[in-house]
N, C-alpha and C. Protein backbone atom coordinates (compact mmCIF):
# COMPACT_ATOMS: atom_id res chain seq x y z
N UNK A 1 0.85 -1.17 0.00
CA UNK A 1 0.00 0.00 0.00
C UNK A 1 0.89 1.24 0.00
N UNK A 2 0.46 2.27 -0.86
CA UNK A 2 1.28 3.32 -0.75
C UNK A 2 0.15 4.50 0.14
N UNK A 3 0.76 5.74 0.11
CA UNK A 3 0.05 7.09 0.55
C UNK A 3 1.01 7.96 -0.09
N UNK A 4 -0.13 8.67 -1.11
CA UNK A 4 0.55 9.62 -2.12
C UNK A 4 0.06 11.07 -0.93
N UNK A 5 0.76 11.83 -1.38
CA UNK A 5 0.73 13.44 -0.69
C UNK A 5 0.76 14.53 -1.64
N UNK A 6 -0.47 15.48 -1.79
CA UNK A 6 0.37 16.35 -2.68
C UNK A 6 0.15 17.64 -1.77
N UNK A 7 0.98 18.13 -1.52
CA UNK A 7 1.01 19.67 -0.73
C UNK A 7 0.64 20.34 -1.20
N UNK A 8 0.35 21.71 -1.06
CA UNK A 8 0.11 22.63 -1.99
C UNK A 8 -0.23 23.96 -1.30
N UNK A 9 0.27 24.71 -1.46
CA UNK A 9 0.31 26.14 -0.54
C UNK A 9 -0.72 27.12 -1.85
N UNK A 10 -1.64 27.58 -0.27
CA UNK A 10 -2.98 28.48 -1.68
C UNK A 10 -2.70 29.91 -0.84
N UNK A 11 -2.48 30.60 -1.23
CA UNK A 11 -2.94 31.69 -1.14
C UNK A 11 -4.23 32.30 -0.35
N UNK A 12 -4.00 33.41 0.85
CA UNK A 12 -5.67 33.44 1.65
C UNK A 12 -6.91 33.33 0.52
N UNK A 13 -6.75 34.29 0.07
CA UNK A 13 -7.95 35.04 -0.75
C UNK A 13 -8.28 33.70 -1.64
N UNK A 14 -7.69 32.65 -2.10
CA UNK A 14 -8.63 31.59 -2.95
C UNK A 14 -8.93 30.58 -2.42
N UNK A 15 -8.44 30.31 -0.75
CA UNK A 15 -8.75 29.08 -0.28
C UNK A 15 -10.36 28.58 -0.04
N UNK A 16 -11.30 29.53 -0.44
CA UNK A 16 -12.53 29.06 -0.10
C UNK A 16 -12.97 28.64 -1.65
N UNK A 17 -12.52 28.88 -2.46
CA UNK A 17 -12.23 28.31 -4.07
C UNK A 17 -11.98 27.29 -3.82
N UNK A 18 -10.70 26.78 -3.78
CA UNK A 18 -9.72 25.77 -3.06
C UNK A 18 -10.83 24.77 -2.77
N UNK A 19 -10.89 24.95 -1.46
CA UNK A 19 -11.58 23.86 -1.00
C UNK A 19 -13.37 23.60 -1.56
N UNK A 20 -14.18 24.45 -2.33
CA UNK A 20 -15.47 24.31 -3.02
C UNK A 20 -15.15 23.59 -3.90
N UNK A 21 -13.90 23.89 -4.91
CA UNK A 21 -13.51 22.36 -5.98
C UNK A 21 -13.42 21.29 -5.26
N UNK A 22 -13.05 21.13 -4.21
CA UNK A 22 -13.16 19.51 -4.60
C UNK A 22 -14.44 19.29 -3.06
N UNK A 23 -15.06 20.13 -2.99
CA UNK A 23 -16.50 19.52 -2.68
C UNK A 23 -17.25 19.50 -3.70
N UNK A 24 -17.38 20.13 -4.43
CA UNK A 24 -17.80 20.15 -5.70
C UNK A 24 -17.63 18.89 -6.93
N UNK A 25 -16.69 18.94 -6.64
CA UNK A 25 -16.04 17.81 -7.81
C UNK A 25 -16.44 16.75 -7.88
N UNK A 26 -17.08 15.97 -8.75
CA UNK A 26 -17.21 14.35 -9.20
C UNK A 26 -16.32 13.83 -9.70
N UNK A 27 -15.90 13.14 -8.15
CA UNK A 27 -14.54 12.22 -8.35
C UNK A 27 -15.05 10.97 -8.79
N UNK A 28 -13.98 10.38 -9.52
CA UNK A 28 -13.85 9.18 -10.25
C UNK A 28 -13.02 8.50 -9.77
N UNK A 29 -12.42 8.93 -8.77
CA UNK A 29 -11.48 7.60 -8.13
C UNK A 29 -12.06 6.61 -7.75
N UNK A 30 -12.98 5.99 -7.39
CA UNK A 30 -13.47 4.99 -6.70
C UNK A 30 -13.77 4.34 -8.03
N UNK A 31 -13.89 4.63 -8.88
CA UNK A 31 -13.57 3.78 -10.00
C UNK A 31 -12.50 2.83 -10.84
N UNK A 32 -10.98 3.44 -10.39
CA UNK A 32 -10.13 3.00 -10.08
C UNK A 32 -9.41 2.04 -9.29
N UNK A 33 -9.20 0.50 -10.07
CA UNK A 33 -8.71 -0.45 -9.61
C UNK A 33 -7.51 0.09 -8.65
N UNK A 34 -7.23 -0.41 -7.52
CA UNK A 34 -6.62 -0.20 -6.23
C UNK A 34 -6.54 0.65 -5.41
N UNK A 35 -7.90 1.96 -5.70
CA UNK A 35 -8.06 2.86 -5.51
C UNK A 35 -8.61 2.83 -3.93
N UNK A 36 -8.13 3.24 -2.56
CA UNK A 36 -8.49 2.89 -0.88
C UNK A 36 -9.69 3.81 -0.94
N UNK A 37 -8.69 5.18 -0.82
CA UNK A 37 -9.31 6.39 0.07
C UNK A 37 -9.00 7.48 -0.36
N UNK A 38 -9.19 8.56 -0.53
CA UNK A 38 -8.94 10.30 -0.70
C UNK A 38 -9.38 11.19 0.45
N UNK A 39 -8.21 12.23 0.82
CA UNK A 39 -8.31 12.74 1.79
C UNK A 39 -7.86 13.86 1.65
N UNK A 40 -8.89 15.06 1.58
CA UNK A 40 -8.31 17.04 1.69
C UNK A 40 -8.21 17.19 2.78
N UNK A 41 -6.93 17.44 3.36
CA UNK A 41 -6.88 18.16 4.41
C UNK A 41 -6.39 19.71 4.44
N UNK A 42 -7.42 20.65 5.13
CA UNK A 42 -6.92 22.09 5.17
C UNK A 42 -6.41 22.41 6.07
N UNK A 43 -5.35 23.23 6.34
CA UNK A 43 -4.43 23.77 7.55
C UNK A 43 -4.99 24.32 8.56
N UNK A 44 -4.75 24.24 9.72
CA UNK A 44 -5.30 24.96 10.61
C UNK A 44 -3.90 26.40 11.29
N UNK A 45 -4.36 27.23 11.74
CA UNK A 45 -3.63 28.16 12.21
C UNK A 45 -3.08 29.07 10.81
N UNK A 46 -2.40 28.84 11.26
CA UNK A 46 -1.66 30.18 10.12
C UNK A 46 -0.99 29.63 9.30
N UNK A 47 -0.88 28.26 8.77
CA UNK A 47 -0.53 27.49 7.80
C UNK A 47 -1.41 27.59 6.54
N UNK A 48 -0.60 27.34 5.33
CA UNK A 48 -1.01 27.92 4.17
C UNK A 48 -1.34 27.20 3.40
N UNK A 49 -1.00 25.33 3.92
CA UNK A 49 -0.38 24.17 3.01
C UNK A 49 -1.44 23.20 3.09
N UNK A 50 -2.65 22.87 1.98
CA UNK A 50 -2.73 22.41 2.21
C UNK A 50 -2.72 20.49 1.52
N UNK A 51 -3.14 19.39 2.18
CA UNK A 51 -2.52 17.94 1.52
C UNK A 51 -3.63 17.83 0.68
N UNK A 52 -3.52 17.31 -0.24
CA UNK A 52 -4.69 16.00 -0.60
C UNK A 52 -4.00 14.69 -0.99
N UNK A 53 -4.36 13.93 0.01
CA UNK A 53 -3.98 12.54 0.17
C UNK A 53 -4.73 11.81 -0.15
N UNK A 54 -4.01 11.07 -1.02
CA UNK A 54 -4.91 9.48 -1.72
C UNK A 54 -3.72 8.18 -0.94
N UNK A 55 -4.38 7.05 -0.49
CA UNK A 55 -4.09 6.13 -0.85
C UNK A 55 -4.36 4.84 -1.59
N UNK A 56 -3.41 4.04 -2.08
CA UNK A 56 -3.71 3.29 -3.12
C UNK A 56 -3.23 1.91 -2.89
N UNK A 57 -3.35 0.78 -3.57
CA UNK A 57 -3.25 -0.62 -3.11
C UNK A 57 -1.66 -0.95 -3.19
N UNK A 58 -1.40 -0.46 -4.38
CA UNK A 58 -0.03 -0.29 -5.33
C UNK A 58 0.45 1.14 -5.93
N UNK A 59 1.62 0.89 -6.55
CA UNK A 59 2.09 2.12 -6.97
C UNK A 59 1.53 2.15 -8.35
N UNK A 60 1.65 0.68 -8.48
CA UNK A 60 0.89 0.87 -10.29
C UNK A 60 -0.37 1.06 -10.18
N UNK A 61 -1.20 0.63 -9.34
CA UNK A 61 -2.38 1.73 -9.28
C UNK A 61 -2.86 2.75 -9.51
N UNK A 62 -1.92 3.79 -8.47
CA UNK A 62 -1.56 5.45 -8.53
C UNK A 62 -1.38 5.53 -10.38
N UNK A 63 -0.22 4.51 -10.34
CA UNK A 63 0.55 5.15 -12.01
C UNK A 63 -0.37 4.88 -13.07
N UNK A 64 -1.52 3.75 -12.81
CA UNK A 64 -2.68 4.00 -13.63
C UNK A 64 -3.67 4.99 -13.80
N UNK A 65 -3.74 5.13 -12.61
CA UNK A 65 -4.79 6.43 -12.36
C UNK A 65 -4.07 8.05 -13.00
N UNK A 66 -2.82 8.12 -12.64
CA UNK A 66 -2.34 9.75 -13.53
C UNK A 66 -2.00 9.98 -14.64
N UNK A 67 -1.64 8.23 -15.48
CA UNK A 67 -1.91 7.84 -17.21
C UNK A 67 -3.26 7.63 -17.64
N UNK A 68 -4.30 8.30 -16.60
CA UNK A 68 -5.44 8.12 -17.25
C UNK A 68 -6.55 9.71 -18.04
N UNK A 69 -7.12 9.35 -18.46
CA UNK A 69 -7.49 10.57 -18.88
C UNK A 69 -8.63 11.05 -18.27
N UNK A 70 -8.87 10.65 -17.10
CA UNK A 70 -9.62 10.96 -16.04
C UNK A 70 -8.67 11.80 -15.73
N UNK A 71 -7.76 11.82 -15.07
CA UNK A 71 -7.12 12.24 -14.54
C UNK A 71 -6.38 13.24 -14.93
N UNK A 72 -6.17 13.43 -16.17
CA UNK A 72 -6.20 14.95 -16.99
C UNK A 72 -7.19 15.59 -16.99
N UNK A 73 -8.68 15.12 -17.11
CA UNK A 73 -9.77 15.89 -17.27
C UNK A 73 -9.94 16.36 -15.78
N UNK A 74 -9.57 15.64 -14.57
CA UNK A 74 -9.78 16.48 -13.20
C UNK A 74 -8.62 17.40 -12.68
N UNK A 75 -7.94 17.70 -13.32
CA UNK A 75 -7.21 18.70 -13.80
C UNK A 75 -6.71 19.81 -14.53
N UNK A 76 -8.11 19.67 -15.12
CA UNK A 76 -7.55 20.42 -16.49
C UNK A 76 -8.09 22.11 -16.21
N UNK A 77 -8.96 22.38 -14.45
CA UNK A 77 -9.40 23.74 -14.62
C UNK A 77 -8.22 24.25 -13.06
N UNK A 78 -6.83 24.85 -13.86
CA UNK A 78 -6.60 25.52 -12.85
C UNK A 78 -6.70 26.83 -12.10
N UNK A 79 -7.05 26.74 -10.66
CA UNK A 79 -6.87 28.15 -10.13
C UNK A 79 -6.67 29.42 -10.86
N UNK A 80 -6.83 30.40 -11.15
CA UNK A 80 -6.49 31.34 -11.57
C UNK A 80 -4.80 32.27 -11.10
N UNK A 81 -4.23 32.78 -11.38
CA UNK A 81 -2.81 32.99 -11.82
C UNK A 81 -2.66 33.85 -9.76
N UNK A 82 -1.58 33.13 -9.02
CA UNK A 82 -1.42 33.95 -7.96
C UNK A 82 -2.12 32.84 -6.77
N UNK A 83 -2.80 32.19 -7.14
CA UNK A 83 -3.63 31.34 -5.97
C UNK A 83 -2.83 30.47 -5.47
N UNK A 84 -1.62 29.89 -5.85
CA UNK A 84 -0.82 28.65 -5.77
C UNK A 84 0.19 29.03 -5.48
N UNK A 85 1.01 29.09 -4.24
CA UNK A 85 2.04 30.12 -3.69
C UNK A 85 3.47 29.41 -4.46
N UNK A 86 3.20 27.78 -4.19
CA UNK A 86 5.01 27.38 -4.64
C UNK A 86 4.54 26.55 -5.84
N UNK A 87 5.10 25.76 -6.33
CA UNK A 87 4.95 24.39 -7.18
C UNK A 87 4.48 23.37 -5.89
N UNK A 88 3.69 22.73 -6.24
CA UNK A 88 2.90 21.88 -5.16
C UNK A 88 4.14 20.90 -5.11
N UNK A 89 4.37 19.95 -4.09
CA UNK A 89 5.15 19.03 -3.72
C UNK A 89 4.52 17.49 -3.75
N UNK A 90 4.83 16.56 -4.29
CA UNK A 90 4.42 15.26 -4.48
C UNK A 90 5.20 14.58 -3.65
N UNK A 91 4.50 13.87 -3.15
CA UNK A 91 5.55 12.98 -2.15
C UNK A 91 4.67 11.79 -1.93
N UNK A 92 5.35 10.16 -2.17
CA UNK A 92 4.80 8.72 -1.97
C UNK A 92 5.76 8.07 -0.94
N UNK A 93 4.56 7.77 0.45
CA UNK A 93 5.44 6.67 0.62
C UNK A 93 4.93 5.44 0.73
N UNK A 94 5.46 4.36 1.00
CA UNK A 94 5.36 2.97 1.10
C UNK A 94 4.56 2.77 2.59
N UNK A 95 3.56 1.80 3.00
CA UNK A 95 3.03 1.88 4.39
C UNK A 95 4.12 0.60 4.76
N UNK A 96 4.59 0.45 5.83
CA UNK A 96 5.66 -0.83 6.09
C UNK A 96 4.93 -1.15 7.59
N UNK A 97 3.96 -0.18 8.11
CA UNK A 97 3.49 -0.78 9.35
C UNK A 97 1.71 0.08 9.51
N UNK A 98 0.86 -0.66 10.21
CA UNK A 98 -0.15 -0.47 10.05
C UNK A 98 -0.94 -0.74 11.46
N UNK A 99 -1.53 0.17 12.36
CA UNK A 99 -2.06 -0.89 13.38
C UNK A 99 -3.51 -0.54 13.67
């Protein structure tokens, strides 16, 4: 099992944008062979960053799901220019313990 991470630092003024996409959004992951769970988490305090975490059965899972064209099409409307403070950060790791 992996847990993908993607960070992503928003800007004040669009975070209520931010987070209406993906209440908004008709996700298709659960359509996706090895597909667990999806998880937005928004910052609390004065943090700017926030995750959306998927986990997945496998890595080739994940790597099916971002060669898919689902997965371009839930991507394809970004934020407007200034909302996205850094380059978002991707980060996978491996689960090796579970309790």
């Amino acid at each position: 099992m992996i847990i993908v991470q993607n960070r992503i630092r928003v800007e004040a003024g669009f975070r209520k944008e931010f987070e209406e996409r993906f209440s908004r959004r008709q996700s298709n992951l659960k359509n996706f062979k090895g597909f667990v769970k999806n998880y937005v988490l928004k910052p609390t305090g004065k943090d700017d960053e926030y995750v959306v975490m998927t986990i997945w059965e496998s890595r080739e899972a994940f790597e099916t799901w971002t060669d898919s064209k689902e997965f371009k099409e839930a991507h394809n409307m970004p934020l407007p220019q200034g909302a996205i403070l850094d380059r978002p950060i991707l980060k996978i790791h491996e689960v090796i313990n579970e309790i």
